[in-house]
N, C-alpha and C. Protein backbone atom coordinates (compact mmCIF):
# COMPACT_ATOMS: atom_id res chain seq x y z
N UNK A 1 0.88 -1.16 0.00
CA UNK A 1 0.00 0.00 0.00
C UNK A 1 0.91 1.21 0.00
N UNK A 2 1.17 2.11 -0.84
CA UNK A 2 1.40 3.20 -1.12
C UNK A 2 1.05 4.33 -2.15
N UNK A 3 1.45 5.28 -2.02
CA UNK A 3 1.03 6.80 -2.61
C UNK A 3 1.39 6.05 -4.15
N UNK A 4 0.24 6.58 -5.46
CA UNK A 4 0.72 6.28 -7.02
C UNK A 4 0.91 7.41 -7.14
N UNK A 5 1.75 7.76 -8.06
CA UNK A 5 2.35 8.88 -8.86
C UNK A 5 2.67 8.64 -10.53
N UNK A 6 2.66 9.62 -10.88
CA UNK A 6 2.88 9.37 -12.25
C UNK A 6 3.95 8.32 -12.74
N UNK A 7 5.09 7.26 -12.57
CA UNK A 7 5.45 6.95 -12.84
C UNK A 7 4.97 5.80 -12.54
N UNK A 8 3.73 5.46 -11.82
CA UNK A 8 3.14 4.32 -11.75
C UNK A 8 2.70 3.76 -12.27
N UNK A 9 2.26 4.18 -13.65
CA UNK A 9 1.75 3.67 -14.59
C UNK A 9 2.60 3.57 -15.97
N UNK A 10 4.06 3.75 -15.55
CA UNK A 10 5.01 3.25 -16.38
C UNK A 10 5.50 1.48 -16.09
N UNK A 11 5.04 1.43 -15.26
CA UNK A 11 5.32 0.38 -14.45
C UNK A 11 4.52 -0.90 -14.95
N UNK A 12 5.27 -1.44 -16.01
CA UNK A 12 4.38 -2.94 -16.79
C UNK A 12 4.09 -4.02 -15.90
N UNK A 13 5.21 -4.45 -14.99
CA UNK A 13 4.91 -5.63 -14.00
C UNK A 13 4.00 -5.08 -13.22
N UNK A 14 3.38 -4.16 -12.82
CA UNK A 14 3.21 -3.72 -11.44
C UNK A 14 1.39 -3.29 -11.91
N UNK A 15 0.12 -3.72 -10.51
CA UNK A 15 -1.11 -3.87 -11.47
C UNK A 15 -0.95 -2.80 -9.81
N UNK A 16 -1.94 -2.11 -9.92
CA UNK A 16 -2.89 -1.69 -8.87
C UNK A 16 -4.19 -1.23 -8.52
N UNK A 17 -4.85 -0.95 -7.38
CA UNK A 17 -6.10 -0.44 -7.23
C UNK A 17 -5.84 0.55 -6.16
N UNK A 18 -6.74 1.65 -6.88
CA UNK A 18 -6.51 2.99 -6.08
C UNK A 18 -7.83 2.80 -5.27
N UNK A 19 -7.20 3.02 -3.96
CA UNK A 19 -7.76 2.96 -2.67
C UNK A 19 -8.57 4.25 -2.33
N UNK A 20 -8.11 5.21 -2.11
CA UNK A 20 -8.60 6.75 -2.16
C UNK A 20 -8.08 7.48 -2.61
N UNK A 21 -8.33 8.95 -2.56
CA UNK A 21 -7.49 9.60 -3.52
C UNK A 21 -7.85 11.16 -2.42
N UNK A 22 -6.82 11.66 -2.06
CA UNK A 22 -6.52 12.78 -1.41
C UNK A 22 -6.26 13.80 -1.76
N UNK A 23 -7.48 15.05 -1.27
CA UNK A 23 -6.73 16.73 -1.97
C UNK A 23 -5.92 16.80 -1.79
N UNK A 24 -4.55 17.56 -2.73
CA UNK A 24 -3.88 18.57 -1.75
C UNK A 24 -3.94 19.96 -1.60
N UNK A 25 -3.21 20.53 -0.51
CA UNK A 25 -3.78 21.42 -0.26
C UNK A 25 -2.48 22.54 0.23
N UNK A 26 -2.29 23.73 -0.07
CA UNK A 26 -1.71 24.97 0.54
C UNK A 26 -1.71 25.45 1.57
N UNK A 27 -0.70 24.69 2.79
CA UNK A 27 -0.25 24.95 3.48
C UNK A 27 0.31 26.82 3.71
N UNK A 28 -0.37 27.48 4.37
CA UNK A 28 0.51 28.98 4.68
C UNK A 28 0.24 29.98 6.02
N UNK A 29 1.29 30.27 6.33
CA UNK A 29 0.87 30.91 7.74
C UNK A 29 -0.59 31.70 8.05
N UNK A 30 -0.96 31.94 9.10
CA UNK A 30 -1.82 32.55 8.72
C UNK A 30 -1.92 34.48 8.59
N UNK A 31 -0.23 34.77 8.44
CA UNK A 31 -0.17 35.99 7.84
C UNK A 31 -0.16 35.97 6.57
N UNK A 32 -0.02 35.31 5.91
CA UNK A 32 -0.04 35.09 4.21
C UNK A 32 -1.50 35.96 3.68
N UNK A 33 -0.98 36.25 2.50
CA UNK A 33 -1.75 37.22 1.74
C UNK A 33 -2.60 36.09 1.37
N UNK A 34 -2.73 35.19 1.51
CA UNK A 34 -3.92 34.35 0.76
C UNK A 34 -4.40 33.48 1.52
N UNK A 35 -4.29 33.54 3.32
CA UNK A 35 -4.97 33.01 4.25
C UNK A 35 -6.32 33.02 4.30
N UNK A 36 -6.50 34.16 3.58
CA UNK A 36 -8.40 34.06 4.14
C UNK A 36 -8.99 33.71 2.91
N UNK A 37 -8.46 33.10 2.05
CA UNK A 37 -9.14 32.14 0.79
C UNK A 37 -9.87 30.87 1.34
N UNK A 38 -10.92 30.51 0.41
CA UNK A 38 -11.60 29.15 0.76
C UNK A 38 -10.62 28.48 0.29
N UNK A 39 -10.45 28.90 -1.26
CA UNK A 39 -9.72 27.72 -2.22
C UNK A 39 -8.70 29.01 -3.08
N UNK A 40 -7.46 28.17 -3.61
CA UNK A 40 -6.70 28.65 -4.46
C UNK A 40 -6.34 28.11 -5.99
N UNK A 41 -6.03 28.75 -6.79
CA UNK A 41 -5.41 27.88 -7.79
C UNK A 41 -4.15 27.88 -7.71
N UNK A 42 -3.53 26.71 -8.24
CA UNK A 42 -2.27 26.57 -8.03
C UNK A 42 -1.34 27.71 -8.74
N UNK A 43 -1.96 28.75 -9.85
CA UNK A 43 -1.40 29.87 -9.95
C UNK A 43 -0.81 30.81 -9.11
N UNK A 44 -1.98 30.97 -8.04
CA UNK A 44 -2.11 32.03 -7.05
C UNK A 44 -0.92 31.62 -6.19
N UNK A 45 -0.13 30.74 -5.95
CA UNK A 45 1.17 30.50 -5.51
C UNK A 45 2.37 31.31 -6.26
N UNK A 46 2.21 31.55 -7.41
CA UNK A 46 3.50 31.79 -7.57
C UNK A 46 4.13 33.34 -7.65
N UNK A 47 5.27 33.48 -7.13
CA UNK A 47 6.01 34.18 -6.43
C UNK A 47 6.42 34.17 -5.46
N UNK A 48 5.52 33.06 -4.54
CA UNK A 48 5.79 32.92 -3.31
C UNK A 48 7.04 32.15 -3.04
N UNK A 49 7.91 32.03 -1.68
CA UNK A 49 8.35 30.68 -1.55
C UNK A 49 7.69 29.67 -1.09
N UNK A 50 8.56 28.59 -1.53
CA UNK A 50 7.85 27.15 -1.52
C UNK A 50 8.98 26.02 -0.24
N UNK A 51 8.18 25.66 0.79
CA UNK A 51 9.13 24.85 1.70
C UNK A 51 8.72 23.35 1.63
N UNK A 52 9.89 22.94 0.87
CA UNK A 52 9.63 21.57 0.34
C UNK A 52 9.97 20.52 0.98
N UNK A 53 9.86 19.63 0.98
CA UNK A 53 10.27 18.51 2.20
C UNK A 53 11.27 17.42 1.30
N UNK A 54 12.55 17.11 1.67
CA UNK A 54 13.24 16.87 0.79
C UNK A 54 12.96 15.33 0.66
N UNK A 55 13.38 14.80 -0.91
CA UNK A 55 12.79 12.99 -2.01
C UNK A 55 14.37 13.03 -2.24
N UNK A 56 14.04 11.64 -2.07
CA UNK A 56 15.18 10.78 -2.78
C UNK A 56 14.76 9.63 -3.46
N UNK A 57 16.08 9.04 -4.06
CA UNK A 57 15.68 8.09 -5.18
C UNK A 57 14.78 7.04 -5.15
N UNK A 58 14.19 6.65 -3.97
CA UNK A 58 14.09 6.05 -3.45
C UNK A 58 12.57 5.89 -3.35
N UNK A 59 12.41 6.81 -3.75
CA UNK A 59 10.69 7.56 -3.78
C UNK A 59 9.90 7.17 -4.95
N UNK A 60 8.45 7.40 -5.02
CA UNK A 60 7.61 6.72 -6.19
C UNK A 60 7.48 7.86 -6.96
N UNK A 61 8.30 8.54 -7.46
CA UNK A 61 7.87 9.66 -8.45
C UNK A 61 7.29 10.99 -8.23
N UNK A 62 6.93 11.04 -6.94
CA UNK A 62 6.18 12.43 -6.54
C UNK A 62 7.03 13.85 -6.99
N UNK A 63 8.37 13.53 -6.86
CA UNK A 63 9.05 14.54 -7.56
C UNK A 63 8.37 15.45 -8.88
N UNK A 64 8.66 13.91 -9.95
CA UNK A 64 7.96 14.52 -11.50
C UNK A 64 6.69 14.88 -11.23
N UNK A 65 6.00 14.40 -10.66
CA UNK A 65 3.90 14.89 -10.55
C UNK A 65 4.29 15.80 -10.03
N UNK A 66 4.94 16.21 -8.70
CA UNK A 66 4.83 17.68 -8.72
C UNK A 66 5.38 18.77 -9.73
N UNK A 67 6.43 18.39 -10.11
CA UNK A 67 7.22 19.45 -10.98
C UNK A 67 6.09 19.39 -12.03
N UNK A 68 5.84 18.59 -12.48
CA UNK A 68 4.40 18.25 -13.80
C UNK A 68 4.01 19.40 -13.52
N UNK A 69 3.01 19.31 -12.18
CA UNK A 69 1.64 20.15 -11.64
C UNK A 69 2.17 21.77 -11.56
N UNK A 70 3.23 22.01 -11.83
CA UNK A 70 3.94 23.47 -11.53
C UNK A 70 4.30 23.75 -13.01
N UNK A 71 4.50 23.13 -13.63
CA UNK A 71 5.06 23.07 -15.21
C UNK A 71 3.74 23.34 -15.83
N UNK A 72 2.59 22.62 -15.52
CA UNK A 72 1.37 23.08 -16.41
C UNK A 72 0.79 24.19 -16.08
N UNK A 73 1.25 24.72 -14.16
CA UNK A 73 0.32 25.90 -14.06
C UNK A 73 1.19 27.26 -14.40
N UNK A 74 2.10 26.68 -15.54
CA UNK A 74 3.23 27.89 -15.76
C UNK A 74 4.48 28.66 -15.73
N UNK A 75 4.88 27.64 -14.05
CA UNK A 75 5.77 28.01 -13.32
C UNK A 75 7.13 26.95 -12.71
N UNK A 76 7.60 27.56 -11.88
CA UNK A 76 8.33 26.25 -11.01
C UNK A 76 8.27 27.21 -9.84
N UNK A 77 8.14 26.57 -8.97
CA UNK A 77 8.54 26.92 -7.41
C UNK A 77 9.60 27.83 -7.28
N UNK A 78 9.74 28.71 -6.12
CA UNK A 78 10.89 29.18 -5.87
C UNK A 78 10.84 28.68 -4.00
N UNK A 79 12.07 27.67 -4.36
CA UNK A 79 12.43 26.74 -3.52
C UNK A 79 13.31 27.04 -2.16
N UNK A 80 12.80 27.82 -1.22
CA UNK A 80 13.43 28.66 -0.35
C UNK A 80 14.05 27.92 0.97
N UNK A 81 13.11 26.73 1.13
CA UNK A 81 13.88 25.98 2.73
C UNK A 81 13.42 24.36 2.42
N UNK A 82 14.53 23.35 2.20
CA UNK A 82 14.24 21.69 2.09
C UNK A 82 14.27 21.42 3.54
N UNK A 83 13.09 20.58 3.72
CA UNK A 83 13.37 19.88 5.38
C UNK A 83 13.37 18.74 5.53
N UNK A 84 13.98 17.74 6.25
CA UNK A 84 13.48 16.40 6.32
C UNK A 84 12.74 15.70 6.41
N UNK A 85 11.76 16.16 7.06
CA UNK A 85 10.32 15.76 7.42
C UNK A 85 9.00 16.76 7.25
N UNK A 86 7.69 16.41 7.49
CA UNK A 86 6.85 17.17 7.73
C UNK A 86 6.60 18.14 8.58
N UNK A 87 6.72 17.39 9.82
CA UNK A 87 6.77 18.66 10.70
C UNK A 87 7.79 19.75 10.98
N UNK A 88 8.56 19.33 10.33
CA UNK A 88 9.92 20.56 10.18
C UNK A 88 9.52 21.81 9.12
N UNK A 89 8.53 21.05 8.09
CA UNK A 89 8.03 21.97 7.23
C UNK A 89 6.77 22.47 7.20
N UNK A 90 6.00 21.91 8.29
CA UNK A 90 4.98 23.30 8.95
C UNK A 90 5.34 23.89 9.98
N UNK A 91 6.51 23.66 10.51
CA UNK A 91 7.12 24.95 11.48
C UNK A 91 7.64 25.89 10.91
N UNK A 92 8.47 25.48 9.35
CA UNK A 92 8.99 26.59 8.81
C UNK A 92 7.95 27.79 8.54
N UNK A 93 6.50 26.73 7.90
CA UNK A 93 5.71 27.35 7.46
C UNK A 93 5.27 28.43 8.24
N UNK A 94 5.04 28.04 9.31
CA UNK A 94 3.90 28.84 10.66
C UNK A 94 5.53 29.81 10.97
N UNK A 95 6.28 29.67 10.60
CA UNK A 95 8.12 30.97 10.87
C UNK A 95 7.89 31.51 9.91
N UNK A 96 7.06 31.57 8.64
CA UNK A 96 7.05 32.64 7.05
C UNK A 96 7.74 32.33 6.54
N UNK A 97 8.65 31.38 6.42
CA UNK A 97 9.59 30.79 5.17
C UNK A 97 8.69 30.86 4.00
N UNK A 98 7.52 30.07 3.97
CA UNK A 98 7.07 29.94 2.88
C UNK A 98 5.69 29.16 3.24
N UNK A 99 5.39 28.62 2.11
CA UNK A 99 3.93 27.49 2.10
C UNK A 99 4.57 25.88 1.20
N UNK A 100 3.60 25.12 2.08
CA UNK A 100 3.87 24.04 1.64
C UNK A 100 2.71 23.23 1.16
N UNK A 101 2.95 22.03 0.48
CA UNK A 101 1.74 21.31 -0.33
C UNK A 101 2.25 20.28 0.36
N UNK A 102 1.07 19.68 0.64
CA UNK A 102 0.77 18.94 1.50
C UNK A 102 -0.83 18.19 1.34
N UNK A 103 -1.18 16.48 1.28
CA UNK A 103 -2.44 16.18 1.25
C UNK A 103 -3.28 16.54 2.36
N UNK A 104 -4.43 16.36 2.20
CA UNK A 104 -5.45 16.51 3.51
C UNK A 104 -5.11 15.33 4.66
N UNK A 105 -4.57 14.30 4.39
CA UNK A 105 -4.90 13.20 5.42
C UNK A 105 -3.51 14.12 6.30
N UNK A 106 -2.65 14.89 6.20
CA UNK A 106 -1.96 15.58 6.99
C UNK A 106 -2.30 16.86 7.42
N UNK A 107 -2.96 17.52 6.35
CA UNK A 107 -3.15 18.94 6.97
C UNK A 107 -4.51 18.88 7.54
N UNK A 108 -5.52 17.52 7.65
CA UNK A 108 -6.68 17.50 8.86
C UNK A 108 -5.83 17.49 10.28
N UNK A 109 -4.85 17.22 10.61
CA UNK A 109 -4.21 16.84 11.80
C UNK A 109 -3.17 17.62 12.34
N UNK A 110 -2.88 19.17 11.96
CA UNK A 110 -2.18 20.31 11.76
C UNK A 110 -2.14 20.49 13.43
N UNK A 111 -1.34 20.23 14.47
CA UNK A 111 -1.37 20.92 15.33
C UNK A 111 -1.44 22.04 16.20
N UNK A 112 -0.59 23.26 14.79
CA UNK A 112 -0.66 24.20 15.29
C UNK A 112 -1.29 25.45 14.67
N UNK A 113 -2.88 24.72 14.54
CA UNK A 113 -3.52 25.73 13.78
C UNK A 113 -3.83 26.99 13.84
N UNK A 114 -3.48 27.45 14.78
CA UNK A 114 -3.31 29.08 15.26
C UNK A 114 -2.25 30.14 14.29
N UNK A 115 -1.37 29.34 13.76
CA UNK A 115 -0.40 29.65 13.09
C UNK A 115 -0.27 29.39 11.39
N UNK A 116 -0.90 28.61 11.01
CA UNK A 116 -0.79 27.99 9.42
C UNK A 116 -2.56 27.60 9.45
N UNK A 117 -2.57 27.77 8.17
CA UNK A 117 -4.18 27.24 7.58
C UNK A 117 -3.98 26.75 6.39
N UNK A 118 -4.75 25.68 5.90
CA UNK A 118 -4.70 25.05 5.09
C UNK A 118 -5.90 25.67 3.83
N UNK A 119 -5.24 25.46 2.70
CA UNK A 119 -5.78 26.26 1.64
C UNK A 119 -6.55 24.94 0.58
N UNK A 120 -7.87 24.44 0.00
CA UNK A 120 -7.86 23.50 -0.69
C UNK A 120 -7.26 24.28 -2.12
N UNK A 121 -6.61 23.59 -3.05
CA UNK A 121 -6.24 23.93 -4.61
C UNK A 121 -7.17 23.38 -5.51
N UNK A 122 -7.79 24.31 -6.34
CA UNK A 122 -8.70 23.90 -6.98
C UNK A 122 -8.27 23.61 -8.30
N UNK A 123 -8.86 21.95 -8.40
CA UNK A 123 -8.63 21.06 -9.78
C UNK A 123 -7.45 19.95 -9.09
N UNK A 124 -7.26 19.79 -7.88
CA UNK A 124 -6.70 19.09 -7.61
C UNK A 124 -7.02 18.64 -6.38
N UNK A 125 -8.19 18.07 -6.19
CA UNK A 125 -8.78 17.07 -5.20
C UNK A 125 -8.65 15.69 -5.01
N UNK A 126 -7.92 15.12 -6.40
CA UNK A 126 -8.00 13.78 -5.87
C UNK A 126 -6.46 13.61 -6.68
N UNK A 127 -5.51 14.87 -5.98
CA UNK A 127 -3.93 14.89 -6.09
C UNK A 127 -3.57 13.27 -6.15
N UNK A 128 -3.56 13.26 -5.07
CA UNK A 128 -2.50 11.79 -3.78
C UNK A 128 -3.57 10.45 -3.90
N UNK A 129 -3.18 10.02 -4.62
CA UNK A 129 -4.06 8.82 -4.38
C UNK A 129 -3.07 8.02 -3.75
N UNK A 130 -3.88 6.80 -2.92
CA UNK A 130 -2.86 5.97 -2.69
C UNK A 130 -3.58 4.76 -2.74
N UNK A 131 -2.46 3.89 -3.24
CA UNK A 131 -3.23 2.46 -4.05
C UNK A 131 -2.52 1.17 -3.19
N UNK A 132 -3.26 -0.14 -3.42
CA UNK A 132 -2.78 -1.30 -3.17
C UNK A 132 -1.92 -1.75 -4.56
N UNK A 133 -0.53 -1.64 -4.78
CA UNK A 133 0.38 -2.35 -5.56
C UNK A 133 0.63 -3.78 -5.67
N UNK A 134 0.94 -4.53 -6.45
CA UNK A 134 1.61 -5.64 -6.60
C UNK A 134 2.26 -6.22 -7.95
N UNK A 135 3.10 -6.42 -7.92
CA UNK A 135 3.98 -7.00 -8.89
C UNK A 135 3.01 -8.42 -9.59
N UNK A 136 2.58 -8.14 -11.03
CA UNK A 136 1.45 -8.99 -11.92
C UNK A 136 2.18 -10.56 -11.95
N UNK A 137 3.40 -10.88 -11.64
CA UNK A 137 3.39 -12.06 -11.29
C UNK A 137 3.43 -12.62 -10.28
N UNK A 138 2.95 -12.63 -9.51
CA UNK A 138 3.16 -12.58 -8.22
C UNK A 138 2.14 -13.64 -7.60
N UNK A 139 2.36 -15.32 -7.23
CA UNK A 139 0.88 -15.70 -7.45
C UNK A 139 0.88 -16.45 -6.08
N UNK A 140 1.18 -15.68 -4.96
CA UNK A 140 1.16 -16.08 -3.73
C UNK A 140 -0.29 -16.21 -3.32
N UNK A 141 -0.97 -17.19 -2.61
CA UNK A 141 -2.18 -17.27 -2.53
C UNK A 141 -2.92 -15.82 -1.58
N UNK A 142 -2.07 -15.70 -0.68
CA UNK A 142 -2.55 -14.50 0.25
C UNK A 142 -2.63 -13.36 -0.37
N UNK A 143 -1.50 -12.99 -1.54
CA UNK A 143 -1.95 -11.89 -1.68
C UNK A 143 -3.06 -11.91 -2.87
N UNK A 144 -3.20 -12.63 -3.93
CA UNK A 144 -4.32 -13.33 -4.52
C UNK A 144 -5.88 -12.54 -3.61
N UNK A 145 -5.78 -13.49 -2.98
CA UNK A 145 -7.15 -13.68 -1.30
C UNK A 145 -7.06 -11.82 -1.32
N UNK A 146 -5.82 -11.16 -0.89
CA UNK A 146 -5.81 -9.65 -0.87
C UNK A 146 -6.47 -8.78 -1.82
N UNK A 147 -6.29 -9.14 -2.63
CA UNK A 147 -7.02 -8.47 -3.99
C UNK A 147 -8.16 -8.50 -4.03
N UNK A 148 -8.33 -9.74 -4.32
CA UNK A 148 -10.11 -9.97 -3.98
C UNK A 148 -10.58 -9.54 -2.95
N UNK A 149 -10.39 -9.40 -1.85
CA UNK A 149 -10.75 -8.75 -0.97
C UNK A 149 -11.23 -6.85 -0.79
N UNK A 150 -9.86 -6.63 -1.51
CA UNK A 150 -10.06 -4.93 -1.83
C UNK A 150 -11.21 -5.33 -2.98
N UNK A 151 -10.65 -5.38 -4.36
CA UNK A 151 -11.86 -5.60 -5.45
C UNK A 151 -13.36 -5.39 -4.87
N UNK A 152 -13.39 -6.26 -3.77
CA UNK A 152 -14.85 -6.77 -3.58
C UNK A 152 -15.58 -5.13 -2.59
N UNK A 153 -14.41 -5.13 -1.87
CA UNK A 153 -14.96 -3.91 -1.07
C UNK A 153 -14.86 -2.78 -1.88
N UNK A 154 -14.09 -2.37 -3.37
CA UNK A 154 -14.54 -0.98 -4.06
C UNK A 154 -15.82 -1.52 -4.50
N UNK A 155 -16.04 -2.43 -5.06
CA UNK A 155 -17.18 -2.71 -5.61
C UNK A 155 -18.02 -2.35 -4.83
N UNK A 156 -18.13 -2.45 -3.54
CA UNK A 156 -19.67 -2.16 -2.70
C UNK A 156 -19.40 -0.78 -2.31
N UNK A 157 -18.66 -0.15 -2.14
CA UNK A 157 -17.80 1.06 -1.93
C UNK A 157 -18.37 2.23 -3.08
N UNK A 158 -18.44 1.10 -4.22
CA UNK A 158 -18.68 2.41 -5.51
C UNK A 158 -20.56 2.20 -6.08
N UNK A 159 -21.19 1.23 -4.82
CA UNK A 159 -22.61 0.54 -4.94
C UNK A 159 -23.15 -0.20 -5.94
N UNK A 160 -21.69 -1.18 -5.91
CA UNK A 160 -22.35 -2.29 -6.82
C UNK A 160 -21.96 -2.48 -8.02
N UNK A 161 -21.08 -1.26 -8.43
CA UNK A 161 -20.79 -1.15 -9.74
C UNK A 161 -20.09 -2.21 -10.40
């Protein structure tokens, strides 16, 4: 079970089913000129800085989908503070470094909401999906039994379809 990204579907051995699929959303203090928005477009970011949380090779592609998602809305980031983790990069955030993108299943759980608010981006609600993977040869009975199992529950999930 992990996050798909665009290079997931370069991926010939590899079958999956997307499980849910997560906004993301604009992370920014709540002095930011665009705090008191419902929603933004991913335009309305740019000029700003951007506090990115630093990928390695190691990662499923989120790199390219994001650079993608910045490339079509015109732009690239201006890349002001890399952090190791998440919460290093909503502290920067809630310090004015910048804003960060980030899905909802993290920015519902924002601790220090007094300081940063979360912005939804509009046209990109179902950003982050994250799917059940497996390698198409793979003919272990359990994970077999696994599949069918998810299968059966989108099916009642999507009413029957």
């Amino acid at each position: 079970i992990l996050y798909s990204f665009d290079d997931m579907e370069d991926m010939e051995e590899m079958d999956y089913i997307v499980l849910k699929e997560y906004p993301l959303l604009a992370v920014v203090p709540i002095s930011h000129p665009l705090s008191h928005r419902t929603s933004i477009k991913r335009t309305d970011l740019k000029g700003y800085p951007l506090v990115d949380i630093k990928k390695n090779e190691n990662r499923y592609g989120e790199t390219k989908t994001i650079a993608n998602a910045f490339a079509n809305a015109g732009f690239m980031p201006n890349v002001q503070y890399v952090s190791d983790d998440i919460e290093t990069s909503i502290l920067a955030v809630s310090a004015g470094l910048g804003y960060a993108l980030l899905p909802s299943y993290i920015t519902d759980n924002i601790v220090i909401r007094e300081k940063v608010t979360a912005i939804p981006i509009e046209g990109e609600e179902k950003q982050i999906p994250v799917v059940a993977a497996w390698h198409r040869a793979n003919d272990n009975p359990a994970m077999i039994r696994f599949v069918e199992m998810i299968q059966k529950s989108q099916t009642i999930k999507n009413g029957g379809a």
